[in-house]
N, C-alpha and C. Protein backbone atom coordinates (compact mmCIF):
# COMPACT_ATOMS: atom_id res chain seq x y z
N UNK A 1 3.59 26.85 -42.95
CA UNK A 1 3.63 25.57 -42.29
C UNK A 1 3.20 24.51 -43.30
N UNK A 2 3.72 23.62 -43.25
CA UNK A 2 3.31 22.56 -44.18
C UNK A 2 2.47 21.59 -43.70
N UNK A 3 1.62 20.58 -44.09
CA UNK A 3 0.47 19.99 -44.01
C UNK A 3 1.24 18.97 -42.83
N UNK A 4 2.55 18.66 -43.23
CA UNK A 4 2.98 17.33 -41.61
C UNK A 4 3.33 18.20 -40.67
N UNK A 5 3.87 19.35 -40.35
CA UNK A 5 3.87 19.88 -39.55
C UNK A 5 2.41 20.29 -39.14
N UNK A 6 1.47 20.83 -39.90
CA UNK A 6 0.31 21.10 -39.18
C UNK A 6 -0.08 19.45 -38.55
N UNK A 7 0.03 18.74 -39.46
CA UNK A 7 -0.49 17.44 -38.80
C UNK A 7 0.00 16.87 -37.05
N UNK A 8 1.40 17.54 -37.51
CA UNK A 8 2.13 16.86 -36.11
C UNK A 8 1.40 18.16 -34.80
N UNK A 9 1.30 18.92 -35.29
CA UNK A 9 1.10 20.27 -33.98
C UNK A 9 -0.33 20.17 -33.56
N UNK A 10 -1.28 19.41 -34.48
CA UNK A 10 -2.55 19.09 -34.36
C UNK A 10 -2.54 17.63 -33.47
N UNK A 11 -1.63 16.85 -33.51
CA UNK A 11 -1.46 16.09 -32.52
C UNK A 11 -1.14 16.21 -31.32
N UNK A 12 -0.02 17.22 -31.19
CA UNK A 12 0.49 17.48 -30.06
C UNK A 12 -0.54 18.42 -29.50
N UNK A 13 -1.54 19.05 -29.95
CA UNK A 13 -2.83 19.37 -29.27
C UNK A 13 -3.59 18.86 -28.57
N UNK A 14 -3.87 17.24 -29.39
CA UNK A 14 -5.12 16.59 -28.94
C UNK A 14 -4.43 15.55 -27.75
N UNK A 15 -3.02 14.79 -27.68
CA UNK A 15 -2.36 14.95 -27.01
C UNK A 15 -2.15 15.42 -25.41
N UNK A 16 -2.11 16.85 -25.69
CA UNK A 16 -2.04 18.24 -24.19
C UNK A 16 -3.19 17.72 -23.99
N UNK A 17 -4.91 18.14 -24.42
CA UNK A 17 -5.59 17.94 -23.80
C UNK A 17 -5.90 16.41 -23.34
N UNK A 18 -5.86 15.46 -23.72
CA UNK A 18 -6.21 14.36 -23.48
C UNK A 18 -5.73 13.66 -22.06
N UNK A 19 -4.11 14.43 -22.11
CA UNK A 19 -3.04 14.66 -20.70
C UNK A 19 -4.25 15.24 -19.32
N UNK A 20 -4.63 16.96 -20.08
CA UNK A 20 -4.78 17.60 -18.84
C UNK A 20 -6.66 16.89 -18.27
N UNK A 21 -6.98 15.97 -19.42
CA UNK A 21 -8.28 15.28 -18.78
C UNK A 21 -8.02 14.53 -18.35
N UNK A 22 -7.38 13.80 -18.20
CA UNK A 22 -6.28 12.53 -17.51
C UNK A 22 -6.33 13.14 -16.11
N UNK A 23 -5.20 14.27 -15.98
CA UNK A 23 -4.75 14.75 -14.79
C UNK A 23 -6.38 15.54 -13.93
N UNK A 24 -6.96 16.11 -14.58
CA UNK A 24 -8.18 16.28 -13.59
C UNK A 24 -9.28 14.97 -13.12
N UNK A 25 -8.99 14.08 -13.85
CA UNK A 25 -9.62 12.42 -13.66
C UNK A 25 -8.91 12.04 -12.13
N UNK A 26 -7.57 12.64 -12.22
CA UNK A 26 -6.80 11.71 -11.34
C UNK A 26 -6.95 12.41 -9.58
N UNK A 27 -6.67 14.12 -10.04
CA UNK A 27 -7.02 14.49 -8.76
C UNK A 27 -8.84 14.45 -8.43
N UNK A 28 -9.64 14.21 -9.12
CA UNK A 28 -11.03 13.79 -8.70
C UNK A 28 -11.47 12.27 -7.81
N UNK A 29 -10.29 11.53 -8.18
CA UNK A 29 -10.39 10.37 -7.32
C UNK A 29 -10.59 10.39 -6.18
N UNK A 30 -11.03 9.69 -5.05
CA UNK A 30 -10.96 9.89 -3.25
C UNK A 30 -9.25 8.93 -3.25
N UNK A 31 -8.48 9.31 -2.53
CA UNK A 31 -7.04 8.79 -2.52
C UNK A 31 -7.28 8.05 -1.20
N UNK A 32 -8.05 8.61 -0.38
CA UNK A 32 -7.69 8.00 0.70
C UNK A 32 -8.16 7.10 1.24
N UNK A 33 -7.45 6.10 2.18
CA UNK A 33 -6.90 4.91 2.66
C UNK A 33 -8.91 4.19 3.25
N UNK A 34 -9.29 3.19 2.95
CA UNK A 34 -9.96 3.02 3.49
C UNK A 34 -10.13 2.44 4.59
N UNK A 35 -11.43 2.56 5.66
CA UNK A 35 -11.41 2.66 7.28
C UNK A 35 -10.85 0.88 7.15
N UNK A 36 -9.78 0.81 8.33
CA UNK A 36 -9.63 -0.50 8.58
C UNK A 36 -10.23 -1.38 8.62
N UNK A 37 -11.45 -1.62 9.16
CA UNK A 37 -12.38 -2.57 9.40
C UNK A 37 -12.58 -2.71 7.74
N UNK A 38 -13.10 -2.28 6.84
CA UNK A 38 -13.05 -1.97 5.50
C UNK A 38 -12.00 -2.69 4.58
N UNK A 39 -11.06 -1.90 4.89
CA UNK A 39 -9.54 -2.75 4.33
C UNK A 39 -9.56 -3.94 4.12
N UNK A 40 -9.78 -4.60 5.49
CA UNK A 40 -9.52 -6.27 5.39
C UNK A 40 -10.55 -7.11 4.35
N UNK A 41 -11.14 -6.48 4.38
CA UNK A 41 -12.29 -7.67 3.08
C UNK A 41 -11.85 -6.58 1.85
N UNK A 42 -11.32 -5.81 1.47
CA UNK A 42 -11.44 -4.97 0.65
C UNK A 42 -10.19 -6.10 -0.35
N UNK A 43 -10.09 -6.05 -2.08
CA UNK A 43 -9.17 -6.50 -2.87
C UNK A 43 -9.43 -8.21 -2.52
N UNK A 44 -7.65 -8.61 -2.98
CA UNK A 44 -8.05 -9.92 -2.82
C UNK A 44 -7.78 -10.35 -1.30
N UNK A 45 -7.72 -11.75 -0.73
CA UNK A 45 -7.45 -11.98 0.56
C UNK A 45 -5.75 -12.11 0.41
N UNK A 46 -5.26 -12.26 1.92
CA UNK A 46 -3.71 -11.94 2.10
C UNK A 46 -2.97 -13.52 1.64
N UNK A 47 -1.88 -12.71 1.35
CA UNK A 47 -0.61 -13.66 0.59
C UNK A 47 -0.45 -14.85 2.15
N UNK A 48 0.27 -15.76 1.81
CA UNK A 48 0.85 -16.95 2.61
C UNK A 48 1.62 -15.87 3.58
N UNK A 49 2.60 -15.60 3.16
CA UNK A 49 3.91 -14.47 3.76
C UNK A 49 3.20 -13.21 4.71
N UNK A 50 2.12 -12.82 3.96
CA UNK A 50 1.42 -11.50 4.49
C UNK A 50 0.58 -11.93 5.77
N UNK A 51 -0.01 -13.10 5.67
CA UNK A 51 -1.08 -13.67 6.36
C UNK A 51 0.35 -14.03 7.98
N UNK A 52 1.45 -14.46 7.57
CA UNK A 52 2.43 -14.90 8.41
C UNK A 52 2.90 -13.51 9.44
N UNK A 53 2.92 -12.34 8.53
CA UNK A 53 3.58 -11.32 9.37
C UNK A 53 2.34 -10.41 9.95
N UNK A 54 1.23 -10.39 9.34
CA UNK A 54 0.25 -10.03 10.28
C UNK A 54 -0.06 -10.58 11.30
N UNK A 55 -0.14 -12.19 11.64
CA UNK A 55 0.01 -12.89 12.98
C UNK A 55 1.07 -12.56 13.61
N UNK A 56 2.54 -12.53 13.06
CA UNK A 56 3.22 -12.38 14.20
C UNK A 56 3.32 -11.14 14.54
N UNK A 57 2.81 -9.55 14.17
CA UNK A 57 2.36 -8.34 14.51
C UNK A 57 1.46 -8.79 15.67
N UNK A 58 0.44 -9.37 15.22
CA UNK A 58 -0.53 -9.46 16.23
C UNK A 58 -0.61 -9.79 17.28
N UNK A 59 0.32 -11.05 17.27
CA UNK A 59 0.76 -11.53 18.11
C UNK A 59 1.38 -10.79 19.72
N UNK A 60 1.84 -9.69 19.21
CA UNK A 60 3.07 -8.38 20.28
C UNK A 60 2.23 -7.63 19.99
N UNK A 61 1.45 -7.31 19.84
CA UNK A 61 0.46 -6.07 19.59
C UNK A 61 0.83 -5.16 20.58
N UNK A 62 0.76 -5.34 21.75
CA UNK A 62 1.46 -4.11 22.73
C UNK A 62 2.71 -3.64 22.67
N UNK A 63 3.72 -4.63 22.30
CA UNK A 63 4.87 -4.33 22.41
C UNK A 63 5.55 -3.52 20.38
N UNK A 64 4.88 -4.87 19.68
CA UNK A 64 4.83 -4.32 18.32
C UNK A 64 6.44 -5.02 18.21
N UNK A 65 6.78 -4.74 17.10
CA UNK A 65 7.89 -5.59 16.20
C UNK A 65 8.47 -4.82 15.40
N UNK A 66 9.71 -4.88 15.22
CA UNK A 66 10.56 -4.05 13.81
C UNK A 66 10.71 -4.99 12.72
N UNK A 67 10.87 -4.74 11.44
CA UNK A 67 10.87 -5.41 10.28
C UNK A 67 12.00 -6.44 10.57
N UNK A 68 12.94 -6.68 11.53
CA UNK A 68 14.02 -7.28 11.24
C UNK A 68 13.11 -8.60 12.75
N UNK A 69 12.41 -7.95 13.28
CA UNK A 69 12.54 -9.02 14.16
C UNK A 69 11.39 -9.92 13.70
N UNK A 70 10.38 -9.16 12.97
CA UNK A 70 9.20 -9.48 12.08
C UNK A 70 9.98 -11.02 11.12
N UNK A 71 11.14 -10.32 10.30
CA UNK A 71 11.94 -11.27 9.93
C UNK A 71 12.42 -12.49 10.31
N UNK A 72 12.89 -12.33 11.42
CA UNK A 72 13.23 -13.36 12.53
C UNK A 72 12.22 -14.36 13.06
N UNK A 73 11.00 -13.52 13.28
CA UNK A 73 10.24 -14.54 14.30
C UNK A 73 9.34 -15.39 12.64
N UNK A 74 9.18 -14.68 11.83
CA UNK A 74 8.52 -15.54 10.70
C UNK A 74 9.11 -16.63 9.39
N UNK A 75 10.92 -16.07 9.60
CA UNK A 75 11.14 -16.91 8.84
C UNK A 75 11.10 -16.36 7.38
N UNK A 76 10.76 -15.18 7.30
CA UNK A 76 10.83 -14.08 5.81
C UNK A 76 12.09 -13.81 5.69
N UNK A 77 12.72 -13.36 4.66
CA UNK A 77 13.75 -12.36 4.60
C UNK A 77 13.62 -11.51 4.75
N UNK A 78 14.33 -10.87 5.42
CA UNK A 78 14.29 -9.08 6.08
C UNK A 78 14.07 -8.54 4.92
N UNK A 79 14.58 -8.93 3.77
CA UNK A 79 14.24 -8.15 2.41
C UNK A 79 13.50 -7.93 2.38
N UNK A 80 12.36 -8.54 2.45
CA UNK A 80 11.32 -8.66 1.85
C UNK A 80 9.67 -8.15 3.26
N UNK A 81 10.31 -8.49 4.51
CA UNK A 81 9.30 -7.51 5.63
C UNK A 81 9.21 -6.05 4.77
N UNK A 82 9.78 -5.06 4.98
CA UNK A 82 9.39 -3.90 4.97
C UNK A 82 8.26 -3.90 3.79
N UNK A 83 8.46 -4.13 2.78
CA UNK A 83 7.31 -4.03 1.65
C UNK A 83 6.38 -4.88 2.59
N UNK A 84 5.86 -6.06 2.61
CA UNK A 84 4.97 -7.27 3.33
C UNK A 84 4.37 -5.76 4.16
N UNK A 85 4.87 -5.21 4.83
CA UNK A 85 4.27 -5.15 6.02
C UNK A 85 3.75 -3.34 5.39
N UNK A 86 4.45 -2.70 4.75
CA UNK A 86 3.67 -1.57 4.42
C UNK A 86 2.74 -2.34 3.07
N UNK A 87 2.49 -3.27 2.73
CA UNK A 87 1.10 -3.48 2.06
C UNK A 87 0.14 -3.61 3.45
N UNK A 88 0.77 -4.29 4.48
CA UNK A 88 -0.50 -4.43 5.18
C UNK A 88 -1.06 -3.04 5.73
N UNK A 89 -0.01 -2.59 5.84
CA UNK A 89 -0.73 -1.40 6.63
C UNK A 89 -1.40 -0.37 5.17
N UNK A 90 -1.22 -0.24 3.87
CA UNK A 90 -1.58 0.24 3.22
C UNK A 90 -3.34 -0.60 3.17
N UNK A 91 -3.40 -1.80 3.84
CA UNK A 91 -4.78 -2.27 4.01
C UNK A 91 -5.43 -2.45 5.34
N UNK A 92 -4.90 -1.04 6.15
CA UNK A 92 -5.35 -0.82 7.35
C UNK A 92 -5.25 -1.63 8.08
N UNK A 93 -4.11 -2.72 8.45
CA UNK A 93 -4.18 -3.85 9.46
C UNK A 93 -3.22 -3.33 10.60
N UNK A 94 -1.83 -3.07 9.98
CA UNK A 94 -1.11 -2.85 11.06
C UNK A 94 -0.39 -1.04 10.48
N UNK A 95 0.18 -0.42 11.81
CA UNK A 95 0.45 0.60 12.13
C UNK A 95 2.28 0.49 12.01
N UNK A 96 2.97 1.69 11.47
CA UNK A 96 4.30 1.61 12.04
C UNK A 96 4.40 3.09 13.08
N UNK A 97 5.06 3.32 14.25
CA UNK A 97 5.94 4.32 15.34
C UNK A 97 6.85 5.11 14.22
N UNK A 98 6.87 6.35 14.28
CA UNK A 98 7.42 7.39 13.95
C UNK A 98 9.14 7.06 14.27
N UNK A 99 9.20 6.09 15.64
CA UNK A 99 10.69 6.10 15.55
C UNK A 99 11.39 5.21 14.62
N UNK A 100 13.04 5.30 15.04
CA UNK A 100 13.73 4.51 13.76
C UNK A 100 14.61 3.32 14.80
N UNK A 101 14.60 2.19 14.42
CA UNK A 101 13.45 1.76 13.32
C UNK A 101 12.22 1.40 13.70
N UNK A 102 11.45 1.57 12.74
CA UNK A 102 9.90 1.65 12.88
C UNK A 102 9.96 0.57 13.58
N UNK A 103 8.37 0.81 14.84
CA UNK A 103 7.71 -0.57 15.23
C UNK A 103 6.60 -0.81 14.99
N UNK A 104 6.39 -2.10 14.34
CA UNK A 104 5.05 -2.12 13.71
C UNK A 104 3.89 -3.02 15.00
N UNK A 105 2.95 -2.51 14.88
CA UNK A 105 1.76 -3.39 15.30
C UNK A 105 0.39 -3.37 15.09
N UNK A 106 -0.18 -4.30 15.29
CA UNK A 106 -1.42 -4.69 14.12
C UNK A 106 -2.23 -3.18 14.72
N UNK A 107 -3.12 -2.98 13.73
CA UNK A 107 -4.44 -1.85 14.57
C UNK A 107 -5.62 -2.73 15.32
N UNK A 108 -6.23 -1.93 16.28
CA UNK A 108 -7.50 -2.83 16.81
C UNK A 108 -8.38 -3.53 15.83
N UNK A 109 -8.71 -2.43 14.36
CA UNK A 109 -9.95 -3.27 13.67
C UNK A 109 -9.04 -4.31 13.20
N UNK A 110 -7.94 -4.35 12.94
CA UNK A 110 -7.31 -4.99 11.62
C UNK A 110 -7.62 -6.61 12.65
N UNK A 111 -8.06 -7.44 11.38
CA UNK A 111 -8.10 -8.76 11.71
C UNK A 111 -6.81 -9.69 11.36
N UNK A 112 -6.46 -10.49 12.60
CA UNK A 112 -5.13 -11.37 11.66
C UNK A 112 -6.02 -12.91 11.33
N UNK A 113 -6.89 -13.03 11.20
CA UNK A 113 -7.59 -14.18 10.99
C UNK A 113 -8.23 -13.51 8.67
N UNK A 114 -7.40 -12.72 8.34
CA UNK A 114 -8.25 -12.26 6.90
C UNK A 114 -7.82 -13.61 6.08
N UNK A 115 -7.53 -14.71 5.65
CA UNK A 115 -7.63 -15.48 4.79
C UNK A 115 -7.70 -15.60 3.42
């Protein structure tokens, strides 16, 4: 073996391990979602748009809303609900129904007053 090949295989060593300390860093993390009440002060406070479709969630809270009507009643582009609204719920505010298409509505802790 010659000295750049040892050089290069001595990289691709330090490399692997540096990877597999990485990857045990990553599954050591807690992944999961924090408690709603939590969520809402948690990061920064909600976007103009975000702050818009969490009220009008909240708003139907019993009945709940699909991304298109979410769309409709706020004045968003439908494009752009489905993401809006799985950030919120990725910050414990609102919930989507298993059916298709999803209906979203806020959760009890989730506040639509977060600012």
């Amino acid at each position: 073996m010659t000295s750049r090949q040892d050089a290069i295989a001595s990289l691709a060593e330090d490399v692997g391990r540096a990877l597999v300390a990485f990857a045990e860093r990553l599954r050591e993390e807690d992944t999961s979602p924090p408690p709603a009440a939590a969520a809402a002060t948690l990061g920064r406070s909600l976007g103009r748009s975000q702050q818009k479709v969490l009220d009008a969630v909240a708003a139907t809270s019993a009945t709940g809303l699909t991304a298109a009507e979410v769309a409709t009643k706020t004045g968003i582009a439908s494009t752009n609900t489905p993401r809006i609204l799985k950030a919120l719920a990725d910050r414990g505010l609102v919930t989507a129904s298993s059916e298709t298409p999803a209906v979203w509505r806020a959760l009890p802790d989730g506040r639509s007053d977060v600012r």
